[in-house]
N, C-alpha and C. Protein backbone atom coordinates (compact mmCIF):
# COMPACT_ATOMS: atom_id res chain seq x y z
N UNK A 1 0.82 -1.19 0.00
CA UNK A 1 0.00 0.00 0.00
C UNK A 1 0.87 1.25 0.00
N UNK A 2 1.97 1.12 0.48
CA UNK A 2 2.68 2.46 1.20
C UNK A 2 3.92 2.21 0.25
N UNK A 3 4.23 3.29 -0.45
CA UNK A 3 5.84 3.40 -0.91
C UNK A 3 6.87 3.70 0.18
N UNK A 4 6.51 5.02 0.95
CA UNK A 4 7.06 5.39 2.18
C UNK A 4 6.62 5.91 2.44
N UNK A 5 6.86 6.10 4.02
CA UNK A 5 6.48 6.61 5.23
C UNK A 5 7.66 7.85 5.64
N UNK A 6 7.66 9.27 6.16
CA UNK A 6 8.46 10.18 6.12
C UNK A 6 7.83 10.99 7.27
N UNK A 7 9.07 11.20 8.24
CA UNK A 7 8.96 12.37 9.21
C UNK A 7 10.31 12.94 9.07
N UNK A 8 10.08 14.19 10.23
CA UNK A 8 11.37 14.84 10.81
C UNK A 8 12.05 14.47 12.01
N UNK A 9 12.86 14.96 12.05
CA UNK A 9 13.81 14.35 13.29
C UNK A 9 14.61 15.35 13.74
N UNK A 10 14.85 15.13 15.15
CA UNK A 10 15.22 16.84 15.69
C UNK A 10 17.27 16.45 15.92
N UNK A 11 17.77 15.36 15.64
CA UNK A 11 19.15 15.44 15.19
C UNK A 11 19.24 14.50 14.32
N UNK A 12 19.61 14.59 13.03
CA UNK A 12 19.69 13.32 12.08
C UNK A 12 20.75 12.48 11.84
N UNK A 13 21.61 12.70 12.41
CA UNK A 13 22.96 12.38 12.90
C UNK A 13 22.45 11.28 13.59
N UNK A 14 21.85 11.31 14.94
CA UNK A 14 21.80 10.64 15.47
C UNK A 14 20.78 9.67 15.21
N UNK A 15 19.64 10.27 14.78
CA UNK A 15 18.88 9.17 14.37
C UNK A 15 18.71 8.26 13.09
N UNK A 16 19.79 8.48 12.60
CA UNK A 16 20.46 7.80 11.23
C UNK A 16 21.19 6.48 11.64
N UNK A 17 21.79 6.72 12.39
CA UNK A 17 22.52 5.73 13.42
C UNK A 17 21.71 4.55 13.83
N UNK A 18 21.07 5.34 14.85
CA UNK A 18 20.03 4.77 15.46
C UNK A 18 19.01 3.70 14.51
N UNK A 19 18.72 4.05 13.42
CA UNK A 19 18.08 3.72 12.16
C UNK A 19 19.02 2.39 11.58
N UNK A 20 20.03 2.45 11.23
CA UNK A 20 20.23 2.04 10.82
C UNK A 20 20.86 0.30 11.30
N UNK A 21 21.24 1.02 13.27
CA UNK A 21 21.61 -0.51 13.79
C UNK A 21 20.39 -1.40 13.62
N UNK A 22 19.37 -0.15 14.33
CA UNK A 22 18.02 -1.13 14.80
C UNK A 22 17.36 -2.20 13.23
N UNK A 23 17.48 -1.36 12.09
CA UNK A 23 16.26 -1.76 11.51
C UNK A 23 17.30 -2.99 10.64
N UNK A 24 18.70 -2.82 10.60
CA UNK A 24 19.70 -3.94 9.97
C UNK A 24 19.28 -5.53 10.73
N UNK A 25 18.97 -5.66 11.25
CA UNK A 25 18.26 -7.18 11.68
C UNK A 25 16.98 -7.70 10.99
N UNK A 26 16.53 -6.95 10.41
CA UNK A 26 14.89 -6.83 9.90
C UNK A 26 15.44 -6.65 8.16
N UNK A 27 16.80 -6.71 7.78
CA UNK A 27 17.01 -6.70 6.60
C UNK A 27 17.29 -5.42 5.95
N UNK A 28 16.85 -4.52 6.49
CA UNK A 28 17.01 -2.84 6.17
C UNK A 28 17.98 -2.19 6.01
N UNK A 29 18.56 -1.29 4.77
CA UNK A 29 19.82 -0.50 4.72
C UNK A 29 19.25 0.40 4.19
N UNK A 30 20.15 1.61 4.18
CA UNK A 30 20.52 3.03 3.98
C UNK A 30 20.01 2.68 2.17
N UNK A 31 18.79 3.09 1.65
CA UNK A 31 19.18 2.75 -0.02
C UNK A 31 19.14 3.97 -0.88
N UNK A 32 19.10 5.00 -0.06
CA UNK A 32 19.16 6.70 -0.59
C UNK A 32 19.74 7.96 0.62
N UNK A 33 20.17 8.77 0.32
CA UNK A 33 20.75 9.63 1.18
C UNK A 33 21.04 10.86 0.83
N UNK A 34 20.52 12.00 1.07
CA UNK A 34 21.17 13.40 1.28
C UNK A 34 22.06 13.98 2.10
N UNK A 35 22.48 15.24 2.25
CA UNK A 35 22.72 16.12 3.41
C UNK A 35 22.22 15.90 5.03
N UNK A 36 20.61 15.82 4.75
CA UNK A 36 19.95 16.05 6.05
C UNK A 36 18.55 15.33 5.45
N UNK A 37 19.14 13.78 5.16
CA UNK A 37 17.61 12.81 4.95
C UNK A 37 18.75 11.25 4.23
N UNK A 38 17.67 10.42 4.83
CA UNK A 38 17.93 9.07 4.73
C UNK A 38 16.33 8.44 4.26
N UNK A 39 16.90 7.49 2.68
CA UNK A 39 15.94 6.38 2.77
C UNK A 39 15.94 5.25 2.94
N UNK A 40 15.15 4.58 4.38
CA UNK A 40 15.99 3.06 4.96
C UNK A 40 14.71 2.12 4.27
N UNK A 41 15.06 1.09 4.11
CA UNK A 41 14.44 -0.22 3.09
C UNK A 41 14.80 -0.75 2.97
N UNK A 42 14.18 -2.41 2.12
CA UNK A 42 14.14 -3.15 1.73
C UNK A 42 13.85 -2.88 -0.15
N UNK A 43 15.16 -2.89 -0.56
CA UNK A 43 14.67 -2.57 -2.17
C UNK A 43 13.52 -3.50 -2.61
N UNK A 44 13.01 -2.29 -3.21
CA UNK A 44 11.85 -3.14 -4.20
C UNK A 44 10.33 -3.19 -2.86
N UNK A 45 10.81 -2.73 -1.86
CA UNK A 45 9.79 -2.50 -1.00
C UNK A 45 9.29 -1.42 0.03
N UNK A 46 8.71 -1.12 1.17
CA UNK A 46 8.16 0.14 1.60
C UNK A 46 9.77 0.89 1.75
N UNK A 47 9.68 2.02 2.36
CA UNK A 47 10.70 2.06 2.91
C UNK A 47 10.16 3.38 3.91
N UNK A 48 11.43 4.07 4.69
CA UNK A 48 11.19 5.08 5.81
C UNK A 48 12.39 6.10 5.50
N UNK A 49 11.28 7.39 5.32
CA UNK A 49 12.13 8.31 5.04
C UNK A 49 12.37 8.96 6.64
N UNK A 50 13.78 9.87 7.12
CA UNK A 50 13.87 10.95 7.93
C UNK A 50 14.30 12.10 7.63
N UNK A 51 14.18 12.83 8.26
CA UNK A 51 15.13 14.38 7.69
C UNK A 51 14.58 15.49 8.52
N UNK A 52 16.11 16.16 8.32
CA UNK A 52 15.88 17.38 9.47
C UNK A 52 15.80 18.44 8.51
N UNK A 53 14.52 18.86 8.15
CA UNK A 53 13.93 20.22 7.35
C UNK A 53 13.22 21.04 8.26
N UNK A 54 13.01 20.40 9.36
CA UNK A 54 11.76 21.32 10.53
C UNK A 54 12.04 20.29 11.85
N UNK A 55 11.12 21.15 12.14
CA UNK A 55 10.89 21.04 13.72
C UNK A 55 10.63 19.05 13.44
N UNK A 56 10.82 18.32 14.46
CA UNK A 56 10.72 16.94 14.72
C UNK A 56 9.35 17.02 14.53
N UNK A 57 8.56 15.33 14.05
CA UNK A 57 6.97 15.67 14.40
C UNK A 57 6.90 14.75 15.66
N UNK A 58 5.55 14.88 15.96
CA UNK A 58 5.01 14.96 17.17
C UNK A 58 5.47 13.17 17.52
N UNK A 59 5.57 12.44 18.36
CA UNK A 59 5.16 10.99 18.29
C UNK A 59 4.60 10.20 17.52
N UNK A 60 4.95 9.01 16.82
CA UNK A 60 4.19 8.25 15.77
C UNK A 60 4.73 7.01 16.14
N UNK A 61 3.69 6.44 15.98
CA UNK A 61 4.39 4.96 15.56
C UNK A 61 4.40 4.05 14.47
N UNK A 62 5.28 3.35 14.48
CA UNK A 62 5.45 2.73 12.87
C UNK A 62 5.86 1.06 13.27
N UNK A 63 5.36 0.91 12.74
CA UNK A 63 5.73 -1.00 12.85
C UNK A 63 6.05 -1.35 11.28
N UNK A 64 7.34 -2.39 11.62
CA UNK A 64 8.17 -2.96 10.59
C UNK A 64 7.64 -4.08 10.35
N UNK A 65 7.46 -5.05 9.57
CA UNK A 65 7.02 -6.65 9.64
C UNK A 65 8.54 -7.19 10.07
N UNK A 66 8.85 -8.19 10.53
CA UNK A 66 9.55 -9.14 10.75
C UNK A 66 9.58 -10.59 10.41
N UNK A 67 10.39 -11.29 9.57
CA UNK A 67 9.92 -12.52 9.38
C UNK A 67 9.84 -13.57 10.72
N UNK A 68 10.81 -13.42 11.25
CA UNK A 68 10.94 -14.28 12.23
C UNK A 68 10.63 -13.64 13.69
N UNK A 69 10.74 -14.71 14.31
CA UNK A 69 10.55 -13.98 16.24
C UNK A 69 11.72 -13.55 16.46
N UNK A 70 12.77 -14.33 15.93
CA UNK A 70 14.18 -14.05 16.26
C UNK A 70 14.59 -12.72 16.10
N UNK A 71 14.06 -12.43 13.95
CA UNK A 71 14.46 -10.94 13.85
C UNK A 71 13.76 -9.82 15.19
N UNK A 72 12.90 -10.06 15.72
CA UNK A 72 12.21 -9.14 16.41
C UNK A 72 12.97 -9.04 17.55
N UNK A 73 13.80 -10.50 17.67
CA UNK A 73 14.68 -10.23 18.93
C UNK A 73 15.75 -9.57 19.12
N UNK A 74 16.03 -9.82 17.50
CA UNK A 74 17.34 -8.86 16.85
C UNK A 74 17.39 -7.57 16.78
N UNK A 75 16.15 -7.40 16.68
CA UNK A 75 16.07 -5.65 16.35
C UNK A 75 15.86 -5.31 17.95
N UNK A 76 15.53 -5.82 18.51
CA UNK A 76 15.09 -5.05 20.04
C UNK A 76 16.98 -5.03 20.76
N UNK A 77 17.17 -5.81 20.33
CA UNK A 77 18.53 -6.09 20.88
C UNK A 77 19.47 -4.81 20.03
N UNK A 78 19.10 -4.57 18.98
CA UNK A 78 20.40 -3.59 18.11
C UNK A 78 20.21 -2.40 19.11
N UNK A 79 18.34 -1.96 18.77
CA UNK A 79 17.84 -0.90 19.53
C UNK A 79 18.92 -0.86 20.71
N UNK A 80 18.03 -1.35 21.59
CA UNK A 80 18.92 -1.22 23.20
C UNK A 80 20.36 -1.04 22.95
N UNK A 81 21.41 -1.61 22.41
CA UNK A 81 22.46 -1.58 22.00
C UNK A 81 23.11 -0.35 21.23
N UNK A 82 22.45 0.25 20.44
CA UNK A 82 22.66 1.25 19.61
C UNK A 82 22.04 3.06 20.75
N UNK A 83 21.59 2.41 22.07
CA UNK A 83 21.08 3.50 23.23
C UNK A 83 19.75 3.91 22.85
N UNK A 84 18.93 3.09 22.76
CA UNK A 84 17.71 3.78 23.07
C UNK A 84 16.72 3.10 23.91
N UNK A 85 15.90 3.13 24.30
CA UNK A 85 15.04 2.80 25.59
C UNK A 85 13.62 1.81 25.08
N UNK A 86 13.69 0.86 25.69
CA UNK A 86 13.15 -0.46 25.58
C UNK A 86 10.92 0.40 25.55
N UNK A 87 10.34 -0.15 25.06
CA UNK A 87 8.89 0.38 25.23
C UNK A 87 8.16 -0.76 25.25
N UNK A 88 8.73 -1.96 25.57
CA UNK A 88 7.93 -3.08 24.98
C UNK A 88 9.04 -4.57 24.76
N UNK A 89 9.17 -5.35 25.23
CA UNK A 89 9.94 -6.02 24.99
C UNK A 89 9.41 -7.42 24.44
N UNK A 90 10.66 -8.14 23.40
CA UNK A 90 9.82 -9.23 22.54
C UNK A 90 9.02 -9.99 23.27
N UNK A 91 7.82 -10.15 22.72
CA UNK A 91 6.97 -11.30 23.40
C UNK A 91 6.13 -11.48 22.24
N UNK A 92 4.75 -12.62 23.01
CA UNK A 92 3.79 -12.35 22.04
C UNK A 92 2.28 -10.89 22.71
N UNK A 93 1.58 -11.04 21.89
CA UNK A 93 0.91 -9.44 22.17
C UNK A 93 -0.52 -10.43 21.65
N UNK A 94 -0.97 -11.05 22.57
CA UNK A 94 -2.51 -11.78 22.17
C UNK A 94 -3.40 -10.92 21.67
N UNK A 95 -3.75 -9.78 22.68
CA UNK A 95 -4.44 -8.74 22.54
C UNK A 95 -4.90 -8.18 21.42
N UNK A 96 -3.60 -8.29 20.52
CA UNK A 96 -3.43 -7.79 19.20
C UNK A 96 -3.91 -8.93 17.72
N UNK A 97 -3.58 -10.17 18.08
CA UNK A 97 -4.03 -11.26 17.47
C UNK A 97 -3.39 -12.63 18.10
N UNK A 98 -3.61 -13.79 17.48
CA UNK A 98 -3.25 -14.96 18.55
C UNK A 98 -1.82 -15.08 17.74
N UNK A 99 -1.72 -14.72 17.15
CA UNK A 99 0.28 -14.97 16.19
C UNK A 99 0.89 -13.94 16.45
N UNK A 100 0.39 -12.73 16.93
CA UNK A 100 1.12 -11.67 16.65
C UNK A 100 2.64 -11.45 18.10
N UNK A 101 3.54 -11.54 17.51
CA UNK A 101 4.77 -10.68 18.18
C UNK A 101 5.95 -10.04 17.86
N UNK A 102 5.87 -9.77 19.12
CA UNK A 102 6.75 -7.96 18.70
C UNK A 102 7.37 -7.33 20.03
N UNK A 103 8.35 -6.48 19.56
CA UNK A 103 9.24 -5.99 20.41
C UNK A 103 8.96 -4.08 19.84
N UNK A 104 9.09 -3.25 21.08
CA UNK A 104 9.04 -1.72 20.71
C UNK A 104 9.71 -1.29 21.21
N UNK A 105 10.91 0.00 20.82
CA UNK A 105 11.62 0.94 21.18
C UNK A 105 11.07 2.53 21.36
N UNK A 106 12.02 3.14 21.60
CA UNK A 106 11.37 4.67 21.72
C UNK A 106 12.95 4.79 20.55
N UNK A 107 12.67 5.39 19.28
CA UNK A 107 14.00 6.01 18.65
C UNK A 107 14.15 7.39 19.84
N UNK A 108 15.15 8.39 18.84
CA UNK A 108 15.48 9.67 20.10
C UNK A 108 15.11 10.54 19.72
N UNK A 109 13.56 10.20 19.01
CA UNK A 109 12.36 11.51 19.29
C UNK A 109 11.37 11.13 19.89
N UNK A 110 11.16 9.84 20.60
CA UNK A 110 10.21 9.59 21.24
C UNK A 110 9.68 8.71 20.25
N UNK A 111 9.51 8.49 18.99
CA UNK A 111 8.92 7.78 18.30
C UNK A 111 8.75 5.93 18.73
N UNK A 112 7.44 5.49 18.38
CA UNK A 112 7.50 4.30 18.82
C UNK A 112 7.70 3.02 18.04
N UNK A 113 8.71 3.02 18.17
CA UNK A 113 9.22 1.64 16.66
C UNK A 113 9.29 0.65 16.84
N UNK A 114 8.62 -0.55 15.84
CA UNK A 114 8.06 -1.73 16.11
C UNK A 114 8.19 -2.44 15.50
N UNK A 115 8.87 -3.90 15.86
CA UNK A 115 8.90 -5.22 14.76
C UNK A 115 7.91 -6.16 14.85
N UNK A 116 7.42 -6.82 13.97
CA UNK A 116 6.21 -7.27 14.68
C UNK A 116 6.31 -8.81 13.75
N UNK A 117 6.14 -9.89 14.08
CA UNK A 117 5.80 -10.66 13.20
C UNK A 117 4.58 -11.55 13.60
N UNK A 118 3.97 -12.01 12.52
CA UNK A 118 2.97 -12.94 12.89
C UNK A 118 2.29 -13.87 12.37
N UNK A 119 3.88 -14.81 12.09
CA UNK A 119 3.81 -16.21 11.39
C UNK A 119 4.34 -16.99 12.60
């Protein structure tokens, strides 16, 4: 449905970084780049734009698919590793459906980022 998804970010430096440990477990690299913007993806599929043109936006959240439980464990693990703060840690999430799990971070705008798989 979605080509990409695009916010701002209030240091892009840092959240390029940040971007790039977390979402590299989930298959994701850097596949475009400016000055002050990154496009992270899966060629040939969605991807997530950032960039510092303005003010950060407000909180959002975004969930990644994950194939495996593992990747979800992977990415929660880069997160934490790469310094950012746990929101959710891998499990399953019934609530949400009887397959569904997932792990969530806060990136370092507050944003709520999510691997989720549910095979």
């Amino acid at each position: 449905m979605f080509d990409h998804v695009g916010y701002n970010v209030s240091d892009f430096a840092r959240s390029k970084a940040f971007y790039a440990a977390a979402l590299k477990p989930l298959g994701h690299t850097i596949l475009a780049e400016g000055d002050a913007w990154s496009m992270i993806g899966i060629e040939g599929g969605p991807r997530l734009w950032i960039g510092a043109f303005g003010p950060a936006a407000s909180p959002i959240h975004v969930a990644l698919r994950a194939e495996t439980r593992a990747q979800v464990h992977e990415f929660h693990k880069a997160a934490l590793d790469a310094g950012r703060r746990d929101n959710g840690p891998p499990g399953p999430r019934p609530s949400y459906g009887p397959a569904y799990y997932a792990a969530f971070v806060l990136d370092p705008d507050g944003h709520n980022i999510e691997a989720v798989c549910t095979a």
